[in-house]
PDB file of N, CA and C in Angstrom:
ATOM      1  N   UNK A   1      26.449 -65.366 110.240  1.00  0.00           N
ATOM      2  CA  UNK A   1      27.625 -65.866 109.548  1.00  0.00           C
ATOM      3  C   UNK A   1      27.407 -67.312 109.106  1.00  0.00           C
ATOM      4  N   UNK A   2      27.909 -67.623 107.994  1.00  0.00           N
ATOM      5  CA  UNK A   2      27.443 -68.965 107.179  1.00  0.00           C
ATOM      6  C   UNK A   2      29.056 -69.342 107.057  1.00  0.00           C
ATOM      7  N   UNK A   3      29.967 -70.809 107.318  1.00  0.00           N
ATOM      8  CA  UNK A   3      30.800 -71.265 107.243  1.00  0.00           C
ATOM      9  C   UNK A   3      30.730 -72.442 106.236  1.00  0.00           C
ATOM     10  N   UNK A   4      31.656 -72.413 105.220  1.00  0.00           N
ATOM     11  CA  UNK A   4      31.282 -73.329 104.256  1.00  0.00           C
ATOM     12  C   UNK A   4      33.263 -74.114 104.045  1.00  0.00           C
ATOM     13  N   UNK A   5      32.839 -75.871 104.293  1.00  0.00           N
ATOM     14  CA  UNK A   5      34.181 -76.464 103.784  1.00  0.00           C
ATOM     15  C   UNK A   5      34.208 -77.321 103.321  1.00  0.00           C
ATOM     16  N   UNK A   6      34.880 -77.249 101.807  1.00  0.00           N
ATOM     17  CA  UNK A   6      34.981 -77.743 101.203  1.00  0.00           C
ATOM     18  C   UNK A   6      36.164 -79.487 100.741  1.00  0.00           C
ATOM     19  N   UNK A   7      35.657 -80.236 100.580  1.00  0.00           N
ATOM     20  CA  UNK A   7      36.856 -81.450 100.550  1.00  0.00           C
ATOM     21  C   UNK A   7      36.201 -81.697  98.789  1.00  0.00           C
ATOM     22  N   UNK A   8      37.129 -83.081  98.717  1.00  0.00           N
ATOM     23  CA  UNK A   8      37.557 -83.242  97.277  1.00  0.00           C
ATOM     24  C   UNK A   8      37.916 -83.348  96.364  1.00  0.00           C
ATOM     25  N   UNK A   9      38.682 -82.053  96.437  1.00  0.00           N
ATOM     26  CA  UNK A   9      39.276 -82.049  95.030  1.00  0.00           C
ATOM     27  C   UNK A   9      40.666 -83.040  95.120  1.00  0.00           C
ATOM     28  N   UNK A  10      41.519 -82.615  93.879  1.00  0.00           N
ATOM     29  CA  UNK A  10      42.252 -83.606  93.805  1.00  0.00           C
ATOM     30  C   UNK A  10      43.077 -83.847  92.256  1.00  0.00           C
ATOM     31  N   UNK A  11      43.990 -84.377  92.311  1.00  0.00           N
ATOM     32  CA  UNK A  11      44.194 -85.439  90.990  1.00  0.00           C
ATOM     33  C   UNK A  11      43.707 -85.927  89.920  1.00  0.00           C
ATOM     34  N   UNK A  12      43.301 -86.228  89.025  1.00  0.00           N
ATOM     35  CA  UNK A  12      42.380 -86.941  88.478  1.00  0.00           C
ATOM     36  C   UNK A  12      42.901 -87.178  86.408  1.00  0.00           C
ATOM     37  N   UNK A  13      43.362 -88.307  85.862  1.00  0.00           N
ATOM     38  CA  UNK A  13      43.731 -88.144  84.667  1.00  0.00           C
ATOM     39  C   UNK A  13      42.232 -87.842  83.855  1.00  0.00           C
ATOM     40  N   UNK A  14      42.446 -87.182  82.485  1.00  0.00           N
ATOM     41  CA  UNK A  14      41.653 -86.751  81.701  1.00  0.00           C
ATOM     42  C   UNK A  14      40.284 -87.945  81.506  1.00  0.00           C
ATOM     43  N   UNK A  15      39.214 -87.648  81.327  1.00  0.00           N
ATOM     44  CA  UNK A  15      37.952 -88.630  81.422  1.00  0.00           C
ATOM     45  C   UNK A  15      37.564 -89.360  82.529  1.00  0.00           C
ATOM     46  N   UNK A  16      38.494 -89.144  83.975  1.00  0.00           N
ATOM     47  CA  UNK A  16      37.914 -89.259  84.988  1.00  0.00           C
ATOM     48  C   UNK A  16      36.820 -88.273  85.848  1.00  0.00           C
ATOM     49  N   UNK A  17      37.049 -88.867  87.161  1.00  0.00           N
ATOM     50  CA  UNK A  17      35.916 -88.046  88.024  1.00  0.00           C
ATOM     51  C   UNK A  17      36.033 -87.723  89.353  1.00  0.00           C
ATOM     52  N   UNK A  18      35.596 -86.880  89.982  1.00  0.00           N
ATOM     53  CA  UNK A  18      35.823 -86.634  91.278  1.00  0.00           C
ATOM     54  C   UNK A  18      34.520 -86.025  91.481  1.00  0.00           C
ATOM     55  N   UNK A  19      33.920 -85.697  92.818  1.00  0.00           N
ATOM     56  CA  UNK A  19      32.986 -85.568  93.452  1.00  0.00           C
ATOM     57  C   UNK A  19      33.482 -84.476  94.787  1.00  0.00           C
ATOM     58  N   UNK A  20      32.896 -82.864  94.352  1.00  0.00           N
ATOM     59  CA  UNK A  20      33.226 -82.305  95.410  1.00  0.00           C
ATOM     60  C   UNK A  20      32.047 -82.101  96.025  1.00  0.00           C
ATOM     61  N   UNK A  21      32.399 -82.089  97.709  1.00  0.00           N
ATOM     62  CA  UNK A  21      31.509 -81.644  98.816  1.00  0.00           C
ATOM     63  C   UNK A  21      32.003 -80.296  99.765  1.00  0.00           C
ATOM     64  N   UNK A  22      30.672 -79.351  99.986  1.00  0.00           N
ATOM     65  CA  UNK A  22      30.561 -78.195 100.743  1.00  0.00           C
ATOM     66  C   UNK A  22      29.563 -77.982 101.766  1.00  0.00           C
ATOM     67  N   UNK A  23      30.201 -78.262 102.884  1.00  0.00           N
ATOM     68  CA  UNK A  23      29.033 -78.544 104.280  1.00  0.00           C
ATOM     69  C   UNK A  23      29.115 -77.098 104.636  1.00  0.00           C
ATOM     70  N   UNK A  24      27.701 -76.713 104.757  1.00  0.00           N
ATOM     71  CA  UNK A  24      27.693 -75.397 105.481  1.00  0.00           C
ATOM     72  C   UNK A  24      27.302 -75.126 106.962  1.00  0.00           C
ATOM     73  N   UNK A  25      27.556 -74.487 107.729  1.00  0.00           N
ATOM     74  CA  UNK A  25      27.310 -74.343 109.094  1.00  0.00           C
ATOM     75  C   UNK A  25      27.179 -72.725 110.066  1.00  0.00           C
ATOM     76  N   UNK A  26      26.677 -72.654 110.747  1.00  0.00           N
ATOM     77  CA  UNK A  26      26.222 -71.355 111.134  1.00  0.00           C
ATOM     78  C   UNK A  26      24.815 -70.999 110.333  1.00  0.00           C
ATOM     79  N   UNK A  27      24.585 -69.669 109.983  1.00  0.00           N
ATOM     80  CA  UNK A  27      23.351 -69.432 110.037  1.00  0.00           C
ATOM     81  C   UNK A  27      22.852 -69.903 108.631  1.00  0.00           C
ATOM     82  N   UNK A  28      22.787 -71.161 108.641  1.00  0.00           N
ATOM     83  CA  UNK A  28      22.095 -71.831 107.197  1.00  0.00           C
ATOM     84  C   UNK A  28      20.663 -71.655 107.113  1.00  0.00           C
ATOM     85  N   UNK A  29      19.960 -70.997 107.890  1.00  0.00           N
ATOM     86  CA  UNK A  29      18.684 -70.479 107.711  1.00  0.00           C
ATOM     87  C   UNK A  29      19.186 -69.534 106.598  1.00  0.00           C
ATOM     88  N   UNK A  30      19.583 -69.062 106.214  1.00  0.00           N
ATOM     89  CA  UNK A  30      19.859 -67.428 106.248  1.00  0.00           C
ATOM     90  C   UNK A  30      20.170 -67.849 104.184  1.00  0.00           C
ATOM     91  N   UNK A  31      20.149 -69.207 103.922  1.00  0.00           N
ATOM     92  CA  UNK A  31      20.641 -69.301 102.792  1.00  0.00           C
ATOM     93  C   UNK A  31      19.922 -70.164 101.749  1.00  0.00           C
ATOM     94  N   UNK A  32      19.752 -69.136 100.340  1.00  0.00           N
ATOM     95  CA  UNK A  32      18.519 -69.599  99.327  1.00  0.00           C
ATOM     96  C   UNK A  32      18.900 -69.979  98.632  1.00  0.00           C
ATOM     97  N   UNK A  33      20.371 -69.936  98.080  1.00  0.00           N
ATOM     98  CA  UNK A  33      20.946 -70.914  97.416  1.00  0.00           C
ATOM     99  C   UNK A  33      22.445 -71.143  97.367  1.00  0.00           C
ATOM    100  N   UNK A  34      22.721 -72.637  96.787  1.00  0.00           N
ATOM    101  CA  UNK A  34      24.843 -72.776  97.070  1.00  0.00           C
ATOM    102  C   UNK A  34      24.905 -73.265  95.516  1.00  0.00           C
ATOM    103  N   UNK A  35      26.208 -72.999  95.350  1.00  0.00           N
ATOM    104  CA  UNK A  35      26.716 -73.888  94.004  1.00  0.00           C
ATOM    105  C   UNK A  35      28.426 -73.509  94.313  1.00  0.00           C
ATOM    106  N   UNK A  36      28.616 -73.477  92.754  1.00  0.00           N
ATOM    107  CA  UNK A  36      30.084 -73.985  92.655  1.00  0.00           C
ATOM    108  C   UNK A  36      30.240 -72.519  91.768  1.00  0.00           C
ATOM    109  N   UNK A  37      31.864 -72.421  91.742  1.00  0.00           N
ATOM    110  CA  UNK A  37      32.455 -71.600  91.143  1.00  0.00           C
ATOM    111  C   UNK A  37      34.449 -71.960  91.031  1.00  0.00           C
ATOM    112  N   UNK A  38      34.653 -71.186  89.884  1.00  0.00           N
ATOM    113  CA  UNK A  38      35.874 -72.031  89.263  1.00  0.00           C
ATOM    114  C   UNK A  38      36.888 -70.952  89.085  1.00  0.00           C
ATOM    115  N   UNK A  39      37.996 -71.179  89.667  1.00  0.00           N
ATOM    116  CA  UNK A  39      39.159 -69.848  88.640  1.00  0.00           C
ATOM    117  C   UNK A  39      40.454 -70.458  88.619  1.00  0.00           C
ATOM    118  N   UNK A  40      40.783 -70.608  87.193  1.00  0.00           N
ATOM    119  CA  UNK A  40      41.842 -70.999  86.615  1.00  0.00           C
ATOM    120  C   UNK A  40      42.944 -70.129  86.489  1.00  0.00           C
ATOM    121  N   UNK A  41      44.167 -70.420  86.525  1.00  0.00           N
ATOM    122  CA  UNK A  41      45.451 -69.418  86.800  1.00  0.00           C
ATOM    123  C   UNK A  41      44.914 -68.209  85.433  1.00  0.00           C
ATOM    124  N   UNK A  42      45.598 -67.160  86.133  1.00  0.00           N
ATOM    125  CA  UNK A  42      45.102 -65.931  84.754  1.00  0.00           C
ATOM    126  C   UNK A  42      43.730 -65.509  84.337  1.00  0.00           C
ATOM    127  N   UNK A  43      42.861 -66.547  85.087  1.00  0.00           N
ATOM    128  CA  UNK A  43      41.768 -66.085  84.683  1.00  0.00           C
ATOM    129  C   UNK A  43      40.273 -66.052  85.804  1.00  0.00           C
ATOM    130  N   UNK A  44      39.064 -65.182  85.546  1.00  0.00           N
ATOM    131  CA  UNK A  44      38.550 -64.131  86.086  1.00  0.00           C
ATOM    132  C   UNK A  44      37.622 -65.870  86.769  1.00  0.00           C
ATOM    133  N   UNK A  45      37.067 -65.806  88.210  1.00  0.00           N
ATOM    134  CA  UNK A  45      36.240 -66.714  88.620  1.00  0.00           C
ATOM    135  C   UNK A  45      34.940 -66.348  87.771  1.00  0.00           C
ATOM    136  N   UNK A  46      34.291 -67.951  87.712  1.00  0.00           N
ATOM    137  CA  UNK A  46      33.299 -67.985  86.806  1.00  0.00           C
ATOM    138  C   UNK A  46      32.388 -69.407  87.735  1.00  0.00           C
ATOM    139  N   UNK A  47      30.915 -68.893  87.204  1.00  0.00           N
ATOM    140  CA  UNK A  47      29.903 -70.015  87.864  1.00  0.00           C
ATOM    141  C   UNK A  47      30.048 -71.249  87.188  1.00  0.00           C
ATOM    142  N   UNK A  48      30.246 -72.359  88.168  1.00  0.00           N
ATOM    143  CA  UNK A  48      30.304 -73.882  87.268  1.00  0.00           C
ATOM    144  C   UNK A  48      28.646 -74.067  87.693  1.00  0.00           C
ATOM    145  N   UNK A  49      28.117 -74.306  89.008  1.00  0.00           N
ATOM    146  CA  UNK A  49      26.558 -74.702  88.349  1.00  0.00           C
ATOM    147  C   UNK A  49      25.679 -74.043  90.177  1.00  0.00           C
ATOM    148  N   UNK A  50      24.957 -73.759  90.128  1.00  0.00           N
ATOM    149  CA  UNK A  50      24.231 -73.345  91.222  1.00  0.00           C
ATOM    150  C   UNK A  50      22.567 -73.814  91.161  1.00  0.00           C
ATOM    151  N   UNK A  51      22.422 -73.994  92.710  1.00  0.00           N
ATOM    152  CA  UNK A  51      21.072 -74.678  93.148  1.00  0.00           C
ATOM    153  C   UNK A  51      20.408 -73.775  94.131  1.00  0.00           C
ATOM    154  N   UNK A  52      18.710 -73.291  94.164  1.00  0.00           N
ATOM    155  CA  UNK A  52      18.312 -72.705  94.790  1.00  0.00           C
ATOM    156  C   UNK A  52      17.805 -73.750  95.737  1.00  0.00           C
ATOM    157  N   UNK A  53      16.939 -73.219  97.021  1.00  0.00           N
ATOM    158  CA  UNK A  53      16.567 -73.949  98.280  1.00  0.00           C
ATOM    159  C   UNK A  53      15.312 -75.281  97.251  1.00  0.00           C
ATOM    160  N   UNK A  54      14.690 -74.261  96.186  1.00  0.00           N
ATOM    161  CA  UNK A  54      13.324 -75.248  95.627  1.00  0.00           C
ATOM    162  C   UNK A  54      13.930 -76.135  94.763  1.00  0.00           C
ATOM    163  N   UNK A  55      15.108 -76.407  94.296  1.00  0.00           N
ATOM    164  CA  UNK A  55      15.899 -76.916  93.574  1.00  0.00           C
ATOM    165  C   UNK A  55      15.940 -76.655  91.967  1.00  0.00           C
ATOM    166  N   UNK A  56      16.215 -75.098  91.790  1.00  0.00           N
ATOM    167  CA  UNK A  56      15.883 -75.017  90.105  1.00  0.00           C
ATOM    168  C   UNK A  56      17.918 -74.544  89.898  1.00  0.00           C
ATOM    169  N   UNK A  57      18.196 -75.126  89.310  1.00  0.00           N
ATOM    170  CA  UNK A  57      19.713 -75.421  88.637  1.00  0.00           C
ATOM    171  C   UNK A  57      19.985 -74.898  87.679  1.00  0.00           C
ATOM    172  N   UNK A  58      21.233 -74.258  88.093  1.00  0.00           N
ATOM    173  CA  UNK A  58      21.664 -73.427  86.742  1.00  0.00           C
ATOM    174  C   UNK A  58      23.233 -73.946  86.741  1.00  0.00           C
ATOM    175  N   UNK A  59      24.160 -74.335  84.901  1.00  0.00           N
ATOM    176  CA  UNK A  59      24.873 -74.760  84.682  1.00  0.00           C
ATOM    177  C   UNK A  59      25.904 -73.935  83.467  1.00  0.00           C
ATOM    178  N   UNK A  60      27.144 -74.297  84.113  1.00  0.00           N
ATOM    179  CA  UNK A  60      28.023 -73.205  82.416  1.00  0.00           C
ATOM    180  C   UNK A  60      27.564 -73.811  81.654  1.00  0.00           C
ATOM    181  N   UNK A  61      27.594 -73.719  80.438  1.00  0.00           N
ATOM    182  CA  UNK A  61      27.646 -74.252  79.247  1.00  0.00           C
ATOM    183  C   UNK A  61      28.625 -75.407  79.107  1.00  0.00           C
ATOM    184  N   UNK A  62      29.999 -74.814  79.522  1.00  0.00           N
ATOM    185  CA  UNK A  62      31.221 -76.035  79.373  1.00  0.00           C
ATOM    186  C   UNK A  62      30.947 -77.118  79.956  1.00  0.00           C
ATOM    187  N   UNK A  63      30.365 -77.378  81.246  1.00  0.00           N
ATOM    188  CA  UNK A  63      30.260 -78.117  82.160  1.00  0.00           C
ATOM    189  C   UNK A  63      28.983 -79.040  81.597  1.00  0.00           C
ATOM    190  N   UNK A  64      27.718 -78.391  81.459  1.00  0.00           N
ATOM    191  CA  UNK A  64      26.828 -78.980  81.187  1.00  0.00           C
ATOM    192  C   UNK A  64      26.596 -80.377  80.345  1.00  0.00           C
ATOM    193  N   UNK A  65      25.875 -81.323  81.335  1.00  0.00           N
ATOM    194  CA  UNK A  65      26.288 -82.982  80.857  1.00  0.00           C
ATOM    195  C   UNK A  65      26.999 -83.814  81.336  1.00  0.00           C
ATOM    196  N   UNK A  66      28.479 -82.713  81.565  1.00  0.00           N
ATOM    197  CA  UNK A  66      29.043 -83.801  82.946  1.00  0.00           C
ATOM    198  C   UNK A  66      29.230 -83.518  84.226  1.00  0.00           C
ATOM    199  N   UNK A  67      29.046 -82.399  84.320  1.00  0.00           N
ATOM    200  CA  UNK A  67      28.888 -82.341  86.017  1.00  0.00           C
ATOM    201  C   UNK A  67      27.081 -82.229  86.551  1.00  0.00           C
ATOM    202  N   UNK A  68      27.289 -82.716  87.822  1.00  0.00           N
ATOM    203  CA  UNK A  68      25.664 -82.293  88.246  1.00  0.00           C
ATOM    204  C   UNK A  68      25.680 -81.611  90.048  1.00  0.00           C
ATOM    205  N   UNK A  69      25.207 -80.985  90.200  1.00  0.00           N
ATOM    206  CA  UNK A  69      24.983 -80.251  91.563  1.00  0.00           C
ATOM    207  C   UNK A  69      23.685 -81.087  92.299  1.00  0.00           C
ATOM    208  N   UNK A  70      24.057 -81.418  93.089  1.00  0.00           N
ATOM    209  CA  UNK A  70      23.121 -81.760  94.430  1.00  0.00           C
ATOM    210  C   UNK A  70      23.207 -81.183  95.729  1.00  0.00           C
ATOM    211  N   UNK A  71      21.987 -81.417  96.365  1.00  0.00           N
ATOM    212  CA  UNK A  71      22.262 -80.399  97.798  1.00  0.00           C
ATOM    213  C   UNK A  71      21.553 -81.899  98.524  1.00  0.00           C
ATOM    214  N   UNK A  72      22.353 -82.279  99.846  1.00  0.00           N
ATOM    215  CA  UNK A  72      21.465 -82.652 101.124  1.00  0.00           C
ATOM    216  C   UNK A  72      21.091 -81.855 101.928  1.00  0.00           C
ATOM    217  N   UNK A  73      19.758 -81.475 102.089  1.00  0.00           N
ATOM    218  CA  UNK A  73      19.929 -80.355 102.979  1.00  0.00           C
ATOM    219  C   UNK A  73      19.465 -80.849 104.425  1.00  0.00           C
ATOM    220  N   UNK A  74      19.545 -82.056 104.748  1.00  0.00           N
ATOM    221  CA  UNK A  74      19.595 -82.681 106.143  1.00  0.00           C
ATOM    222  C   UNK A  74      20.638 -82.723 106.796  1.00  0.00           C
ATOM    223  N   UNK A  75      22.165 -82.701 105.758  1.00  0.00           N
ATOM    224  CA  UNK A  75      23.159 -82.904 105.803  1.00  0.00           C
ATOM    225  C   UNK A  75      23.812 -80.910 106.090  1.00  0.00           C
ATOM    226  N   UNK A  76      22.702 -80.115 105.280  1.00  0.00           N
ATOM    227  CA  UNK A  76      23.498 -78.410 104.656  1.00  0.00           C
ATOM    228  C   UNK A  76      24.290 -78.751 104.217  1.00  0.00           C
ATOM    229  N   UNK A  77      24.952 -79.747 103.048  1.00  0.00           N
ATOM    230  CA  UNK A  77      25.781 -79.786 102.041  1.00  0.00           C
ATOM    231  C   UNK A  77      25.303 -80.045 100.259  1.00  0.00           C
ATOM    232  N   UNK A  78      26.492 -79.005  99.932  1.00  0.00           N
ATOM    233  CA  UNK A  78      26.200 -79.466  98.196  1.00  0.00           C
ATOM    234  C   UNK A  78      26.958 -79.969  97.724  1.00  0.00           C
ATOM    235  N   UNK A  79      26.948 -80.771  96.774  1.00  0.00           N
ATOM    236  CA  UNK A  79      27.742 -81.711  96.102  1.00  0.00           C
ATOM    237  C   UNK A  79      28.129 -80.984  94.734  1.00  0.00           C
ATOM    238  N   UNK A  80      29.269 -81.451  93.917  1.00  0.00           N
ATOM    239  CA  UNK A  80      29.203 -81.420  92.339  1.00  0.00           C
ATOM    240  C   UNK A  80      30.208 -82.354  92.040  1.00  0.00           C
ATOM    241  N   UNK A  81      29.435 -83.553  91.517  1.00  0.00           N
ATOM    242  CA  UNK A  81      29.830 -84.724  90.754  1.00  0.00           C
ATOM    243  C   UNK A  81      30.148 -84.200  89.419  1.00  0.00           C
ATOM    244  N   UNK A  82      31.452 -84.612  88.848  1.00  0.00           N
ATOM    245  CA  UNK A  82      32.181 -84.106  88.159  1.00  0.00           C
ATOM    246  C   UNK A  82      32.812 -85.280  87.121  1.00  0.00           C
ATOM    247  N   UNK A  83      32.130 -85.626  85.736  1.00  0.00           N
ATOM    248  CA  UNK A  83      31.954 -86.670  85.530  1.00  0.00           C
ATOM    249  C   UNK A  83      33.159 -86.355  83.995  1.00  0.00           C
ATOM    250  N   UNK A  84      33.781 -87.198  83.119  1.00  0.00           N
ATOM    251  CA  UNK A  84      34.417 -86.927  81.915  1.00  0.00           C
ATOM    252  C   UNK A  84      35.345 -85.705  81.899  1.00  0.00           C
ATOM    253  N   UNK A  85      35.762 -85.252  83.383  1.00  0.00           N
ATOM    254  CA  UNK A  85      36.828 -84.698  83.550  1.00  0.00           C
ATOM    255  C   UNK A  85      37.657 -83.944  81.810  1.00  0.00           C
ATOM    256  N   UNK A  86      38.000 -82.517  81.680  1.00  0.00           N
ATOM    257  CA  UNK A  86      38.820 -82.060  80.635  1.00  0.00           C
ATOM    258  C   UNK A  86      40.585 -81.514  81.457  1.00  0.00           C
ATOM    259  N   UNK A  87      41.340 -81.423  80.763  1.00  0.00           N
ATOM    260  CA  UNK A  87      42.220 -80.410  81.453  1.00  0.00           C
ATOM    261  C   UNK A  87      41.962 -79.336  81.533  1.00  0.00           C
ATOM    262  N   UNK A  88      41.329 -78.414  80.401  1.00  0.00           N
ATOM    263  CA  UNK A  88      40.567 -77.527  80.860  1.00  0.00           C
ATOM    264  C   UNK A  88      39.476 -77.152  82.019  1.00  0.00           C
ATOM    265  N   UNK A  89      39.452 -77.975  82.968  1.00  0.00           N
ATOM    266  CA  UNK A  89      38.773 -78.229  84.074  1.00  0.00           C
ATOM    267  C   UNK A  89      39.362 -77.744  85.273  1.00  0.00           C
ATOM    268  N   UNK A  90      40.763 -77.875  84.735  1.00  0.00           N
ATOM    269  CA  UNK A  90      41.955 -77.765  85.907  1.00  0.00           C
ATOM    270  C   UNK A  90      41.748 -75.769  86.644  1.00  0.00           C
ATOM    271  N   UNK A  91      41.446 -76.003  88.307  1.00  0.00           N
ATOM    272  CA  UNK A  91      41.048 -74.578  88.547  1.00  0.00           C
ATOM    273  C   UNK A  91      41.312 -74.921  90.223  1.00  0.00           C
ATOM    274  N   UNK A  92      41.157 -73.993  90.632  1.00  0.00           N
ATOM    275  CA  UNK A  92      40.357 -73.869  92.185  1.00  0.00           C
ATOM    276  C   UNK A  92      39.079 -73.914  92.046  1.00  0.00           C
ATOM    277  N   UNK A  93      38.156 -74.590  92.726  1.00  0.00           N
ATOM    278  CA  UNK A  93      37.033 -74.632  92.622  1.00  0.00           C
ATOM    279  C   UNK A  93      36.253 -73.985  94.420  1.00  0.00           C
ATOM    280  N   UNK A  94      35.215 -73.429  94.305  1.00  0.00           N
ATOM    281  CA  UNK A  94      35.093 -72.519  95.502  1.00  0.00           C
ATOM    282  C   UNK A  94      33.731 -72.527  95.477  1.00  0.00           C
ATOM    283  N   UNK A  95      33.091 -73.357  96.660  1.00  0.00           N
ATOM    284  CA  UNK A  95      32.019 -73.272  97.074  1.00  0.00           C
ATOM    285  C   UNK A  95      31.626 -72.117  97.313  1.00  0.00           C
ATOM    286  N   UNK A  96      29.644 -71.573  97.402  1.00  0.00           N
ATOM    287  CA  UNK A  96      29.541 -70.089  97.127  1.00  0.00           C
ATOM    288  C   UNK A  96      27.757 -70.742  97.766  1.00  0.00           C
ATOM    289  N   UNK A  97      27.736 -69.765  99.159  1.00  0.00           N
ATOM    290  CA  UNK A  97      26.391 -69.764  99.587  1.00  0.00           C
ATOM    291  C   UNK A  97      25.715 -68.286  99.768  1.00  0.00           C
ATOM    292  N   UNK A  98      24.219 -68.326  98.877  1.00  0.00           N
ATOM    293  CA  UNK A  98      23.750 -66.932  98.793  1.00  0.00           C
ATOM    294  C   UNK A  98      22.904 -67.074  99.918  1.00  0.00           C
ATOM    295  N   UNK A  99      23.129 -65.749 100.649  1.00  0.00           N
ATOM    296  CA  UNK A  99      22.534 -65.726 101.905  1.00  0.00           C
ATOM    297  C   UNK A  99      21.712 -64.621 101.620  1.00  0.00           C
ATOM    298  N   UNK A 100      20.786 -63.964 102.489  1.00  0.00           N
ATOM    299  CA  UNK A 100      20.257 -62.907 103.672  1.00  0.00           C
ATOM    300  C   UNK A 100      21.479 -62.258 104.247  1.00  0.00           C
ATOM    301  N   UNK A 101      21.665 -61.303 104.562  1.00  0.00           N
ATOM    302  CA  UNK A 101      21.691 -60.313 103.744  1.00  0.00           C
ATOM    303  C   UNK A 101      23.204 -60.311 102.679  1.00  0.00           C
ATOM    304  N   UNK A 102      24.016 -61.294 102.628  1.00  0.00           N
ATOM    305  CA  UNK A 102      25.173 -61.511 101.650  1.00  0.00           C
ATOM    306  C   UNK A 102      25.547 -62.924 101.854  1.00  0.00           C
ATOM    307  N   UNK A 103      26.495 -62.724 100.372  1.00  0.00           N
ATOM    308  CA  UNK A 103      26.854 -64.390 100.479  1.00  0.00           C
ATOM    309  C   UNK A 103      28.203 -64.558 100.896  1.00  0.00           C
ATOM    310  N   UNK A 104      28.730 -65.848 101.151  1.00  0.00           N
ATOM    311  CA  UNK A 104      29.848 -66.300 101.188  1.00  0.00           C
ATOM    312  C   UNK A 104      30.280 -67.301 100.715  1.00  0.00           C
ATOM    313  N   UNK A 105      31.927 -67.032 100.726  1.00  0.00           N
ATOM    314  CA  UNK A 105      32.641 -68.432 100.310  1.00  0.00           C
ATOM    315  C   UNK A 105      33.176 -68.953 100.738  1.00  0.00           C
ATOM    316  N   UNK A 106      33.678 -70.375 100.252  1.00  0.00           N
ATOM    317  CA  UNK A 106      34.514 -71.915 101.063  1.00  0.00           C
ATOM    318  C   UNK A 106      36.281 -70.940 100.659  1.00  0.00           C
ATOM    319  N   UNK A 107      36.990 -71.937 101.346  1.00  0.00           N
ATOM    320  CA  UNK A 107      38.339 -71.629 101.328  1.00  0.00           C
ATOM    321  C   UNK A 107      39.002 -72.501 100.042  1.00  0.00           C
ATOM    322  N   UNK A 108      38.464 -72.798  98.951  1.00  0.00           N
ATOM    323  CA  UNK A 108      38.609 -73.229  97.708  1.00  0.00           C
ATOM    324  C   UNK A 108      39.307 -74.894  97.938  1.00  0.00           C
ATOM    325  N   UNK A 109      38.848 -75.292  96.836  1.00  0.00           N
ATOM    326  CA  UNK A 109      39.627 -76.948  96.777  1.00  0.00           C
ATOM    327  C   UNK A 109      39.954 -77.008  95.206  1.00  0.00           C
ATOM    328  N   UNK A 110      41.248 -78.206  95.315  1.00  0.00           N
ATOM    329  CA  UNK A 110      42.465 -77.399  93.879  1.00  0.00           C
ATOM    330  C   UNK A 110      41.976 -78.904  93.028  1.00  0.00           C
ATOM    331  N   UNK A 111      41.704 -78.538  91.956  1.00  0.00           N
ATOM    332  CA  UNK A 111      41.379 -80.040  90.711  1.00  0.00           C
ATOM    333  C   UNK A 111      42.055 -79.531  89.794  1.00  0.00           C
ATOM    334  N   UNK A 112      43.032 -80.801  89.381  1.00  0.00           N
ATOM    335  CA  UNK A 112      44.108 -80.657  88.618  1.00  0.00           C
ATOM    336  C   UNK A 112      43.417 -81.946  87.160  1.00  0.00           C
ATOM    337  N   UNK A 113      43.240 -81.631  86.248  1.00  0.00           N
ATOM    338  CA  UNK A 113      43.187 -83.318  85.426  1.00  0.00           C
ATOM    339  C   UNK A 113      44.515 -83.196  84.453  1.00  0.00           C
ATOM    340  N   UNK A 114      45.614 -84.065  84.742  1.00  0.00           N
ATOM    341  CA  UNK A 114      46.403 -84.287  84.097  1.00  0.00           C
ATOM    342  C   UNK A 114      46.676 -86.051  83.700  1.00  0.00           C
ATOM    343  N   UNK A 115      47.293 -85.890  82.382  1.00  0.00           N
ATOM    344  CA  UNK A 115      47.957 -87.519  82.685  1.00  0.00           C
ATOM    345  C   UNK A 115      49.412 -87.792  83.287  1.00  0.00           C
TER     346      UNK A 115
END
């Protein structure tokens, strides 16, 4: 079992930034890669950016440029710095670790960008 929690999110007016973190714990052997994932009211969850253990990164399209994914893995946490903020941004955002033999998820953190 892999436990993942997430802090972060938050507030934030349009062209700002926030920085979310997802510490994982339990069997983090067991896991080849974490990233992020997003679902906005009405609509279907979707990948914002994911990192394997060797560090090869994959990003939406929307996102790409201003957000970036990092992992400490001294720490078993991933980051996603979240830079030029849209309202269209506005979601639950839900940490996501691929494990041996399945993955799991964080208990979501809420980013709102309004003015």
């Amino acid at each position: 079992q892999v436990q993942l929690v997430e802090s972060g999110g938050g507030l934030v007016q349009p062209g700002g930034s926030l920085r979310l973190s997802c510490a994982a714990s339990g069997s983090i052997f067991s896991i080849y890669a974490m990233g992020w994932y997003r679902q906005a009211p009405g609509k279907q969850r979707e990948l914002v950016a994911t990192m394997t253990n060797g560090g090869f990164t994959v990003y939406a399209g929307s996102v790409k440029g201003r957000f970036t994914i990092s992992r400490n893995n001294a720490k078993n946490t991933v980051y996603l710095q979240m830079n030029g903020l849209k309202p269209e941004d506005k979601a639950v955002y839900y940490c996501r670790a691929v494990a041996s033999p399945t993955g799991y998820w964080g208990q979501g953190t809420q980013v709102t960008v309004s003015s």
